[in-house]
PDB file of N, CA and C in Angstrom:
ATOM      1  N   UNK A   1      22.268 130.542-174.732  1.00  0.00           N
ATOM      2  CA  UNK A   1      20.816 130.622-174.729  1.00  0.00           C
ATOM      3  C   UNK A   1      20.351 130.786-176.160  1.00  0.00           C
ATOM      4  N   UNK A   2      19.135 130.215-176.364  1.00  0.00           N
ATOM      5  CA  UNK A   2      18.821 130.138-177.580  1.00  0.00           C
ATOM      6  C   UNK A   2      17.724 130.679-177.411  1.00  0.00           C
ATOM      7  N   UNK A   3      16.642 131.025-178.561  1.00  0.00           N
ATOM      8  CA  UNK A   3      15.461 131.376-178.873  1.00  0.00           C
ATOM      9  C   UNK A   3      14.500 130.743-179.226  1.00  0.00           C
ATOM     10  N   UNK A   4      13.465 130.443-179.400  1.00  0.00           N
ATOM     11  CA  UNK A   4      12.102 129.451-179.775  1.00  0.00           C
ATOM     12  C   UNK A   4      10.860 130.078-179.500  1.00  0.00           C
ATOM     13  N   UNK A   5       9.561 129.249-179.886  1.00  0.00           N
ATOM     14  CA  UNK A   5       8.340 129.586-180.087  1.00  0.00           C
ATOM     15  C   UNK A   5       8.182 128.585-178.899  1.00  0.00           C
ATOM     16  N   UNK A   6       6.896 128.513-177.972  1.00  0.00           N
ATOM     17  CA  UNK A   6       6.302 127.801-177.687  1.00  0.00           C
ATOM     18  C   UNK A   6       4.611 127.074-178.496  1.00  0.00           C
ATOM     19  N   UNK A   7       5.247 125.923-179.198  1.00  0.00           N
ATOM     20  CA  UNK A   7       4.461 125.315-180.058  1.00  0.00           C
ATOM     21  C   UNK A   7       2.901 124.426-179.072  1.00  0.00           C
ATOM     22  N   UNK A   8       3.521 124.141-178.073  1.00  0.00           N
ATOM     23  CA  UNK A   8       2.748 123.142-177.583  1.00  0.00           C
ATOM     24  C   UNK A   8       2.982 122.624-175.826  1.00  0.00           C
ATOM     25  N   UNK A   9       2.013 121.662-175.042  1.00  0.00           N
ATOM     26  CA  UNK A   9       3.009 121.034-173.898  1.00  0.00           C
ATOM     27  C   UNK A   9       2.509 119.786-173.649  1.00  0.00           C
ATOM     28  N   UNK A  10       3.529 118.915-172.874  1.00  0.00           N
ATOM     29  CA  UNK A  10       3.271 118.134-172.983  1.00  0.00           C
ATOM     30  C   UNK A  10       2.527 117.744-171.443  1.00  0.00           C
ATOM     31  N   UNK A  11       1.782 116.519-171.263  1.00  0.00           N
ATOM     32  CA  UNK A  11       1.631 116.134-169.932  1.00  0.00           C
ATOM     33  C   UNK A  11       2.305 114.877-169.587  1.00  0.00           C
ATOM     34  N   UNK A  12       2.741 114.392-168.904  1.00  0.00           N
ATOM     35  CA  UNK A  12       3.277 113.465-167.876  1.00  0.00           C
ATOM     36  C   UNK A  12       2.584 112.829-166.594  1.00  0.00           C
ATOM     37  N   UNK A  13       2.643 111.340-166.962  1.00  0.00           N
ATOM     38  CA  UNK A  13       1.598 110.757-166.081  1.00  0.00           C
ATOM     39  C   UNK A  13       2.745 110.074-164.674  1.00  0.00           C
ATOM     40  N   UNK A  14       3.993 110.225-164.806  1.00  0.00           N
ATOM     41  CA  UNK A  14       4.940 109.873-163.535  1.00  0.00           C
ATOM     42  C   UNK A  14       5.869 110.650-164.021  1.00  0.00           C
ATOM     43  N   UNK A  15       6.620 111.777-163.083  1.00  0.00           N
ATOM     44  CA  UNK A  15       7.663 112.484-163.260  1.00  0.00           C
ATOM     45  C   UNK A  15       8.587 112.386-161.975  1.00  0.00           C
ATOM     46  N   UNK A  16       9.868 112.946-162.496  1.00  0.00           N
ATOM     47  CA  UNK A  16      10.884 112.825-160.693  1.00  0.00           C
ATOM     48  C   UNK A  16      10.373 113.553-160.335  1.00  0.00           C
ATOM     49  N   UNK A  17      10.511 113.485-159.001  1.00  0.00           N
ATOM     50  CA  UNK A  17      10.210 114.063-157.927  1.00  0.00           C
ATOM     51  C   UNK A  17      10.674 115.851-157.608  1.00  0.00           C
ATOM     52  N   UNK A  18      12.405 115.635-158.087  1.00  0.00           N
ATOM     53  CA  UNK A  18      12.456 117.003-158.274  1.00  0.00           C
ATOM     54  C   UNK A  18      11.914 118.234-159.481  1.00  0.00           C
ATOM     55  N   UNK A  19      10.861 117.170-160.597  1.00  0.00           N
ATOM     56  CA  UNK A  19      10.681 118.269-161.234  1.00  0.00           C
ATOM     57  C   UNK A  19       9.043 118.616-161.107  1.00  0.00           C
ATOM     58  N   UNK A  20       8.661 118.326-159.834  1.00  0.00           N
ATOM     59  CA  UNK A  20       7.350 118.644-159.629  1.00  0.00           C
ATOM     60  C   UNK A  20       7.031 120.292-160.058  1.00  0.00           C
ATOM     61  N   UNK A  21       5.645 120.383-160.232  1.00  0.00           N
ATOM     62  CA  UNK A  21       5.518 121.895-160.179  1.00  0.00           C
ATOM     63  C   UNK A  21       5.668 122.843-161.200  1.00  0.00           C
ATOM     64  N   UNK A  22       6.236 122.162-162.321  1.00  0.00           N
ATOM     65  CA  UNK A  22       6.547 122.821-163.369  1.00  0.00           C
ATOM     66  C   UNK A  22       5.830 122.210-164.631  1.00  0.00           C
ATOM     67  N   UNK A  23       6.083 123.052-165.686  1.00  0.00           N
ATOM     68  CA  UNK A  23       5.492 122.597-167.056  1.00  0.00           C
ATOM     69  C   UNK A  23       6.163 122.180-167.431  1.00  0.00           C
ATOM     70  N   UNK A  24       6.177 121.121-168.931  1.00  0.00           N
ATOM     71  CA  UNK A  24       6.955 120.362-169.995  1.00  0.00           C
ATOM     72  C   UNK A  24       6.248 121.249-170.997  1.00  0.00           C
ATOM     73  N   UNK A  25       6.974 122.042-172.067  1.00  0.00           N
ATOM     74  CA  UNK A  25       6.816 122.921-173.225  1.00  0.00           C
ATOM     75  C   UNK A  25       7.121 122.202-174.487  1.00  0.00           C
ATOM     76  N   UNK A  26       6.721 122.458-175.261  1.00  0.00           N
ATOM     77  CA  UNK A  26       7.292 121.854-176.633  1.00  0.00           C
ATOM     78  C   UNK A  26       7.556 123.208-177.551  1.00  0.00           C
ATOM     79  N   UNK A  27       9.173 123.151-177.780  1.00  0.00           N
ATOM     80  CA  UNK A  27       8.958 124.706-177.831  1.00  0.00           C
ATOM     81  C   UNK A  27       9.875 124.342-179.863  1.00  0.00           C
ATOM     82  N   UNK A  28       9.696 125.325-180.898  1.00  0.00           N
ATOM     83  CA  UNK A  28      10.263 125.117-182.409  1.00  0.00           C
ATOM     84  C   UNK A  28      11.021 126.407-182.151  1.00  0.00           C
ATOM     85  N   UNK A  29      12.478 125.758-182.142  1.00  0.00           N
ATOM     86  CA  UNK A  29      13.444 126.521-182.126  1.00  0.00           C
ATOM     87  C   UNK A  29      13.879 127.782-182.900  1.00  0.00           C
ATOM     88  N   UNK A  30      14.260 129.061-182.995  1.00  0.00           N
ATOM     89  CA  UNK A  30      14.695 130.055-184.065  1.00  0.00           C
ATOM     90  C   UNK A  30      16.003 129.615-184.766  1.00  0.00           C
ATOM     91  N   UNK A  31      15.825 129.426-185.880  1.00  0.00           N
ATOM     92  CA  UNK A  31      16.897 129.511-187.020  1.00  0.00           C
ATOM     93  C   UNK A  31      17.533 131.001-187.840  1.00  0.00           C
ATOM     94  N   UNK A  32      18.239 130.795-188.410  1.00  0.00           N
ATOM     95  CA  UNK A  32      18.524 132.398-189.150  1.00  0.00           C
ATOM     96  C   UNK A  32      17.785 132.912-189.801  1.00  0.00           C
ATOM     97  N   UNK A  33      16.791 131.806-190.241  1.00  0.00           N
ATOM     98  CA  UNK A  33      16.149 132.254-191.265  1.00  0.00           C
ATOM     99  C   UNK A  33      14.798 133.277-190.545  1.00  0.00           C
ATOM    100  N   UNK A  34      14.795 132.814-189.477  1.00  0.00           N
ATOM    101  CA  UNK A  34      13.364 133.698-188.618  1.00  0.00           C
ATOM    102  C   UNK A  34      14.131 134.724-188.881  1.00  0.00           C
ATOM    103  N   UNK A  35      15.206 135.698-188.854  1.00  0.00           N
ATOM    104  CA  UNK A  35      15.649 136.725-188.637  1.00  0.00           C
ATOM    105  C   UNK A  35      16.003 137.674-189.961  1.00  0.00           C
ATOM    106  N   UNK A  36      15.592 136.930-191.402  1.00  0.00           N
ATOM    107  CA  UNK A  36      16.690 137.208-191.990  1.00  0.00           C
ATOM    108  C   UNK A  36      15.125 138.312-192.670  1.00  0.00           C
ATOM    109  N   UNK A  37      14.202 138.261-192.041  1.00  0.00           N
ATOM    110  CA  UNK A  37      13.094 139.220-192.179  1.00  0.00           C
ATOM    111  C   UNK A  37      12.965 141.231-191.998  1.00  0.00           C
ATOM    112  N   UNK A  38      14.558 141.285-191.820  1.00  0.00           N
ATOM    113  CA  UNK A  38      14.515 142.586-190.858  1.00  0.00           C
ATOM    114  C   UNK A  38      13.784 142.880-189.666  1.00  0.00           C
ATOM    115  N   UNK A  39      13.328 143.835-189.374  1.00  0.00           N
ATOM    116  CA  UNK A  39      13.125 143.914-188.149  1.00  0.00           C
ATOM    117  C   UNK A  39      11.271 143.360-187.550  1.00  0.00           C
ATOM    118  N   UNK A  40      10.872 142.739-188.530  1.00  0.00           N
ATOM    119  CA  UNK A  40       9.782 142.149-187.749  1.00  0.00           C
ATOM    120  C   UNK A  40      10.134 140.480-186.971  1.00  0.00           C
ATOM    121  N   UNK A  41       9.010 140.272-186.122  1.00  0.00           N
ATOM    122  CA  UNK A  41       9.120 139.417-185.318  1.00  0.00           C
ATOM    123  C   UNK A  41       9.212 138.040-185.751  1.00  0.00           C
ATOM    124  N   UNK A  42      10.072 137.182-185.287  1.00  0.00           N
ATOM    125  CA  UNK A  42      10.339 136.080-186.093  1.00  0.00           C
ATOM    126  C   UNK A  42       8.545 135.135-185.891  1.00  0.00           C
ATOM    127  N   UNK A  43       8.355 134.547-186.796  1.00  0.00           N
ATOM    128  CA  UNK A  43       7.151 133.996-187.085  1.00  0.00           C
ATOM    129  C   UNK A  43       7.144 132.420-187.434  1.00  0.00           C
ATOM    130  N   UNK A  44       6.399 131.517-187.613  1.00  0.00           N
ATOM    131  CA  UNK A  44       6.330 130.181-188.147  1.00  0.00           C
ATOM    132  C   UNK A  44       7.369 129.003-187.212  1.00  0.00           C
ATOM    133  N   UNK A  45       7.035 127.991-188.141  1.00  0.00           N
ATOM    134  CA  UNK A  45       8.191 126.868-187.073  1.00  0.00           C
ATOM    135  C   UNK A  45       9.432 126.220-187.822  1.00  0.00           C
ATOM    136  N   UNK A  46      10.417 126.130-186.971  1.00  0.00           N
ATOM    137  CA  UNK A  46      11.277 125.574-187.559  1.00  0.00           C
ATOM    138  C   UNK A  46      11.765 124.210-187.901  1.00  0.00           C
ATOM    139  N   UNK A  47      12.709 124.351-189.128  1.00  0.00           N
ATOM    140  CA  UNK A  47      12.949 123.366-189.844  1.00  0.00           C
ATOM    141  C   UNK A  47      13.881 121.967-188.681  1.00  0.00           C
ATOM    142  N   UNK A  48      14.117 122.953-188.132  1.00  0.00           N
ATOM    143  CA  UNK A  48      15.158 122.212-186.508  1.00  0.00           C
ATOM    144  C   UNK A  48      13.944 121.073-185.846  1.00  0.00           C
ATOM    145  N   UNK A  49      14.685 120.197-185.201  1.00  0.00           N
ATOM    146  CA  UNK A  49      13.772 119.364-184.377  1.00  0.00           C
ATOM    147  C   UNK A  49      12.949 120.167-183.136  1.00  0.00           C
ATOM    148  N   UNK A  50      11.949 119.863-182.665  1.00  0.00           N
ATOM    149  CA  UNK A  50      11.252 120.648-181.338  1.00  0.00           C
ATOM    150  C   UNK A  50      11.693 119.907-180.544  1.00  0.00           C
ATOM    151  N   UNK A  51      11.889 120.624-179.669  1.00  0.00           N
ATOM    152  CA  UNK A  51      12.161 120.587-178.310  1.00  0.00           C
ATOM    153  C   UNK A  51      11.868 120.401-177.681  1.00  0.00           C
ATOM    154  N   UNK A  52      11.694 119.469-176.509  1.00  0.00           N
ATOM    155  CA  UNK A  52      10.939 119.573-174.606  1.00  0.00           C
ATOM    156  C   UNK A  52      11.626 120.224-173.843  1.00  0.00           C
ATOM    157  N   UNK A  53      11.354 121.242-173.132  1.00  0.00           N
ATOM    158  CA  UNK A  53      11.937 122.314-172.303  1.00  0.00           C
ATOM    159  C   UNK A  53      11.095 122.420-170.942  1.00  0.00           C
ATOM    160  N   UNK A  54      11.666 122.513-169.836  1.00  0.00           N
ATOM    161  CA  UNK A  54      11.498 122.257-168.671  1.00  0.00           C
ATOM    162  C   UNK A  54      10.846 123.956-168.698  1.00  0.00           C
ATOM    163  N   UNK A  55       9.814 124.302-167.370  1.00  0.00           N
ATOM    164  CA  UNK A  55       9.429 125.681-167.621  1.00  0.00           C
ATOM    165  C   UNK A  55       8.727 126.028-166.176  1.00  0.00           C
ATOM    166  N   UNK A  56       9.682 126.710-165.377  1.00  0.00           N
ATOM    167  CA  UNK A  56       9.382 126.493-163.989  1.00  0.00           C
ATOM    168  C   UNK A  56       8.560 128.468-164.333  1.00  0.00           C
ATOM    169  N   UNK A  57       9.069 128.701-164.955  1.00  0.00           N
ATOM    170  CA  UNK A  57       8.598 130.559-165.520  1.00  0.00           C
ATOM    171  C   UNK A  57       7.009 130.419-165.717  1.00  0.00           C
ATOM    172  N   UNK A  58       6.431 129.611-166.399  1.00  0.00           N
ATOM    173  CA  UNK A  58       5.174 130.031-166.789  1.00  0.00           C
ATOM    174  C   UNK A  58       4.458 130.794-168.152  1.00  0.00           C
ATOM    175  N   UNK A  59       5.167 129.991-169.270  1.00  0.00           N
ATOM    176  CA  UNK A  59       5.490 130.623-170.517  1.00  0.00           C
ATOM    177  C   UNK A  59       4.117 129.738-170.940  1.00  0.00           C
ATOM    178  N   UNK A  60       3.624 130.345-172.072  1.00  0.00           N
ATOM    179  CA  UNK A  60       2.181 129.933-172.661  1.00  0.00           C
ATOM    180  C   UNK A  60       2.814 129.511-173.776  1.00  0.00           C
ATOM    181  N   UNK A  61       1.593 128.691-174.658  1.00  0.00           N
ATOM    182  CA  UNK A  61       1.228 128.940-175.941  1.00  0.00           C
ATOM    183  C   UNK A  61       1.662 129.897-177.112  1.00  0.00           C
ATOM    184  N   UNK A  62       2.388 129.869-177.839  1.00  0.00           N
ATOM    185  CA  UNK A  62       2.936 131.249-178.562  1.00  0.00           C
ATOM    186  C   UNK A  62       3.661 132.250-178.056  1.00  0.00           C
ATOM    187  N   UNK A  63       4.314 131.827-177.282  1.00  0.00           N
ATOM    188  CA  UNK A  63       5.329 132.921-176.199  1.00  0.00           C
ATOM    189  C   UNK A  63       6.349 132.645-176.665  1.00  0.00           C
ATOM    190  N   UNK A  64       7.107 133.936-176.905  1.00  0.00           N
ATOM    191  CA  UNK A  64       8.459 133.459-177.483  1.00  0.00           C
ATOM    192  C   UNK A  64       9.738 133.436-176.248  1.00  0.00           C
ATOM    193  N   UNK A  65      10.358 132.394-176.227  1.00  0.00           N
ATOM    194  CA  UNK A  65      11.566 131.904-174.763  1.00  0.00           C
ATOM    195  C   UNK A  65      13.035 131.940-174.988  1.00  0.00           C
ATOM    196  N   UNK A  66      13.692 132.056-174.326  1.00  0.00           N
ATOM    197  CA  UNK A  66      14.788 132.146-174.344  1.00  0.00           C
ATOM    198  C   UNK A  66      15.523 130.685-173.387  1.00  0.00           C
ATOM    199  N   UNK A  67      15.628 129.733-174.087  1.00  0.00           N
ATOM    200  CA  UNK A  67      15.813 128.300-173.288  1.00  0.00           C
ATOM    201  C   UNK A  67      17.234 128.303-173.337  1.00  0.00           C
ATOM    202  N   UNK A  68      17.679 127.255-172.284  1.00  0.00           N
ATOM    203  CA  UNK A  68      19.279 126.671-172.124  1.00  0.00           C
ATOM    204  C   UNK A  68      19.166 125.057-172.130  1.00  0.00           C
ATOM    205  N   UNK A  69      20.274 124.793-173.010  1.00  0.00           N
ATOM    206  CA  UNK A  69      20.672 122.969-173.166  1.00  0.00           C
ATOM    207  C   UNK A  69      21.845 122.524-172.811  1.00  0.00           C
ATOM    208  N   UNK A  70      21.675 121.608-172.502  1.00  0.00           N
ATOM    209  CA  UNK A  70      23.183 120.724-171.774  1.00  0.00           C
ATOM    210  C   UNK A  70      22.908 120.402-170.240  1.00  0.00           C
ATOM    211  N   UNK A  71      24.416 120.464-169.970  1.00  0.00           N
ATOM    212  CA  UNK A  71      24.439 120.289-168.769  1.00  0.00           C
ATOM    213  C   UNK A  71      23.990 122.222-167.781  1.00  0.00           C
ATOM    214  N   UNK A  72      24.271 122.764-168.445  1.00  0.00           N
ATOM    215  CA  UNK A  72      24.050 124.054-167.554  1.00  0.00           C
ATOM    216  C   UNK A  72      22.143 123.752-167.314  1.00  0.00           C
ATOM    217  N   UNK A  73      21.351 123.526-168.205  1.00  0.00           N
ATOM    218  CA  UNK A  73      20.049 123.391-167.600  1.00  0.00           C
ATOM    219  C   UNK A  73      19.996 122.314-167.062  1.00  0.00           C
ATOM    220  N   UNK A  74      20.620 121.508-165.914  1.00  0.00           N
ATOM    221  CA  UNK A  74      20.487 120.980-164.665  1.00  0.00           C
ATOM    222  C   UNK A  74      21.102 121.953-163.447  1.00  0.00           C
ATOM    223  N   UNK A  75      22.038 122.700-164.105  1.00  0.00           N
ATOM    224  CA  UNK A  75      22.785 123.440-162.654  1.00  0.00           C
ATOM    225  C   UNK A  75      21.356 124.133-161.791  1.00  0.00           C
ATOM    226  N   UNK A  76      20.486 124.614-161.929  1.00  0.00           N
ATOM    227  CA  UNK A  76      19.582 125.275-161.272  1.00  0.00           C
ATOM    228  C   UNK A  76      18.878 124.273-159.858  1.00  0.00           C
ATOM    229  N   UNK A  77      19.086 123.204-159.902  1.00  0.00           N
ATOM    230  CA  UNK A  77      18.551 122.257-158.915  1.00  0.00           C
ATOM    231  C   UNK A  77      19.863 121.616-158.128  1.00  0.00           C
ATOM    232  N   UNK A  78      19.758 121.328-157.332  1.00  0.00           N
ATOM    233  CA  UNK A  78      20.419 120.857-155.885  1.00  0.00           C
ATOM    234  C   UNK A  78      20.882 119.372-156.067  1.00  0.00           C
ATOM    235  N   UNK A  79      20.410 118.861-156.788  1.00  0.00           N
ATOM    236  CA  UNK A  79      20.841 117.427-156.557  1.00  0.00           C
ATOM    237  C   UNK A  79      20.754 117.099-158.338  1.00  0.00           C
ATOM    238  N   UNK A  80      21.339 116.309-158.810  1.00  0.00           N
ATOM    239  CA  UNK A  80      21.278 115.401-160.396  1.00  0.00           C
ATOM    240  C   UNK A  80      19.728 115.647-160.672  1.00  0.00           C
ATOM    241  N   UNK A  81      20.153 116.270-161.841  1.00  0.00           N
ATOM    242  CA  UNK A  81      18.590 116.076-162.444  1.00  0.00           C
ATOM    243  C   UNK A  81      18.281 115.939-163.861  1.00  0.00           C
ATOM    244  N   UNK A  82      17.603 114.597-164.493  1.00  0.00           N
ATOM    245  CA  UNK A  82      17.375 114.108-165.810  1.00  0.00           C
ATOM    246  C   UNK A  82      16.820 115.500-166.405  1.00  0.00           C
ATOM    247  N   UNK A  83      17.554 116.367-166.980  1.00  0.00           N
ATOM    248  CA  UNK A  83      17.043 117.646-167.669  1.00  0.00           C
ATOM    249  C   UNK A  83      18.076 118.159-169.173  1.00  0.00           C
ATOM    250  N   UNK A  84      17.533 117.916-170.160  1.00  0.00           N
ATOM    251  CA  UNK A  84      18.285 118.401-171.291  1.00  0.00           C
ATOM    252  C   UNK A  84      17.916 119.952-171.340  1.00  0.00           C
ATOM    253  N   UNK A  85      16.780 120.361-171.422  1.00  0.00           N
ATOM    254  CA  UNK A  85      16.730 122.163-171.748  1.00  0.00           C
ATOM    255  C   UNK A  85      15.914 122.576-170.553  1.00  0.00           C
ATOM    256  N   UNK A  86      16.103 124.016-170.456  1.00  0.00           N
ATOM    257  CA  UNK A  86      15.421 124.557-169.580  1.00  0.00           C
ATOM    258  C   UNK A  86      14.810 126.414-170.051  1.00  0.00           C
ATOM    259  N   UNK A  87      13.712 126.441-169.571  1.00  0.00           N
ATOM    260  CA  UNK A  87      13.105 128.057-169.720  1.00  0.00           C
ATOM    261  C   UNK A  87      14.066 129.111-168.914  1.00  0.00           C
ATOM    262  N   UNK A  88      14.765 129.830-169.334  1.00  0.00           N
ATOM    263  CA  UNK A  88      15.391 131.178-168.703  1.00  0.00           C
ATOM    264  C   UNK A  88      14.736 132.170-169.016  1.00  0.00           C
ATOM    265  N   UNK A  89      13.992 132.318-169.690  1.00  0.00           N
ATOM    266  CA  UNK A  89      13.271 133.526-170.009  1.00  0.00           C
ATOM    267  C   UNK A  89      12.372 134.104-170.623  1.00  0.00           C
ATOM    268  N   UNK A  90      11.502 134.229-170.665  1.00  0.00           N
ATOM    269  CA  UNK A  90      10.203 134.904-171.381  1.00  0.00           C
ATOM    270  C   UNK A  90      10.103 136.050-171.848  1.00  0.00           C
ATOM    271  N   UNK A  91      10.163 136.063-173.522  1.00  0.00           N
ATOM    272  CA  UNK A  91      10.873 136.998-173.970  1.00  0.00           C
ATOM    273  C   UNK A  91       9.882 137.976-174.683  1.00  0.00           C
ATOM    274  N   UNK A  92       9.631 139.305-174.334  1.00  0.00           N
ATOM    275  CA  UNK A  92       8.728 140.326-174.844  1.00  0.00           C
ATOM    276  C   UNK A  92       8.385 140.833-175.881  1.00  0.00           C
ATOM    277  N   UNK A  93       9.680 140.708-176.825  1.00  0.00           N
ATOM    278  CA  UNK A  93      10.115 141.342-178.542  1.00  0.00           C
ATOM    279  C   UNK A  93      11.008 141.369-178.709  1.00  0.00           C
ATOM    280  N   UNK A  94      11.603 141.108-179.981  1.00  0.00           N
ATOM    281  CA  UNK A  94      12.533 140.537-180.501  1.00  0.00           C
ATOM    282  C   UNK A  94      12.926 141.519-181.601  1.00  0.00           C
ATOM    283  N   UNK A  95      13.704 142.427-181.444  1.00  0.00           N
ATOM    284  CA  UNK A  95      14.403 143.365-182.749  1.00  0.00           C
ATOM    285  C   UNK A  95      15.592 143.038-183.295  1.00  0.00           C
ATOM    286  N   UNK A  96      15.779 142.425-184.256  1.00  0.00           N
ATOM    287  CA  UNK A  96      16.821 142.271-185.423  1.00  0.00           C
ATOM    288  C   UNK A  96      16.773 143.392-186.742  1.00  0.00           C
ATOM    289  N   UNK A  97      17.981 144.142-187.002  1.00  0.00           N
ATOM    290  CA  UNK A  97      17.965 144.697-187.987  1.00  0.00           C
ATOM    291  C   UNK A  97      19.345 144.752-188.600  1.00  0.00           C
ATOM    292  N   UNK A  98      19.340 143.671-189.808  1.00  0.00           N
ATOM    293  CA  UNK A  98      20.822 143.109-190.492  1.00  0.00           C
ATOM    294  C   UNK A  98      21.691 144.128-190.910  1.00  0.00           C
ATOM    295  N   UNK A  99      22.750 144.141-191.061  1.00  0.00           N
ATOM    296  CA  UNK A  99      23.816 145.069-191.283  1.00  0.00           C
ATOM    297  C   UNK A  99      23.920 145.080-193.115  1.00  0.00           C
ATOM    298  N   UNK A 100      23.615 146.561-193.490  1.00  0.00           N
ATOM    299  CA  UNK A 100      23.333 146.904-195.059  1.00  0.00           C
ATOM    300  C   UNK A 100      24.591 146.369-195.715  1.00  0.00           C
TER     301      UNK A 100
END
């Protein structure tokens, strides 16, 4: 599981069938460098490509997520499903504090 911002979402004018109901996120992934701040909250976007992340949770605008890629973000559905990342979690605060 990785970390990210939610930057943005997208809309979709024909989707499968099994991914009704949910949002498409556009989320700018955390790098080291968000962290290398001590213990405040990682901020800004990253240098990494953004992401489309599937988001059955209900994550906003500036919410920081905890997404999964590969094949494990299809395991959650019943049958094959065209899905590279997925929302696991909606994440409250974020404490990093580097080792002196």
């Amino acid at each position: 599981m990785r970390l990210g911002t939610v930057i943005g979402r997208v809309t979709l004018n024909i989707t499968v069938p099994a991914l009704r109901g949910a949002r498409w996120l556009l989320v700018s992934p955390f790098t080291r460098g968000h962290f290398q701040r001590g213990t405040q909250a990682p901020a800004g976007l990253s240098k990494d490509p953004t992401l489309v992340v599937y988001d059955s949770l209900g994550a906003g605008l500036g919410d920081t997520i905890g997404f999964i890629e590969g094949r494990e973000a299809a395991m959650p559905f019943s049958v094959p499903t065209p899905i590279d990342a997925i929302n696991g979690a909606i994440v409250d605060n974020v404490f990093y504090t580097p080792k002196s």
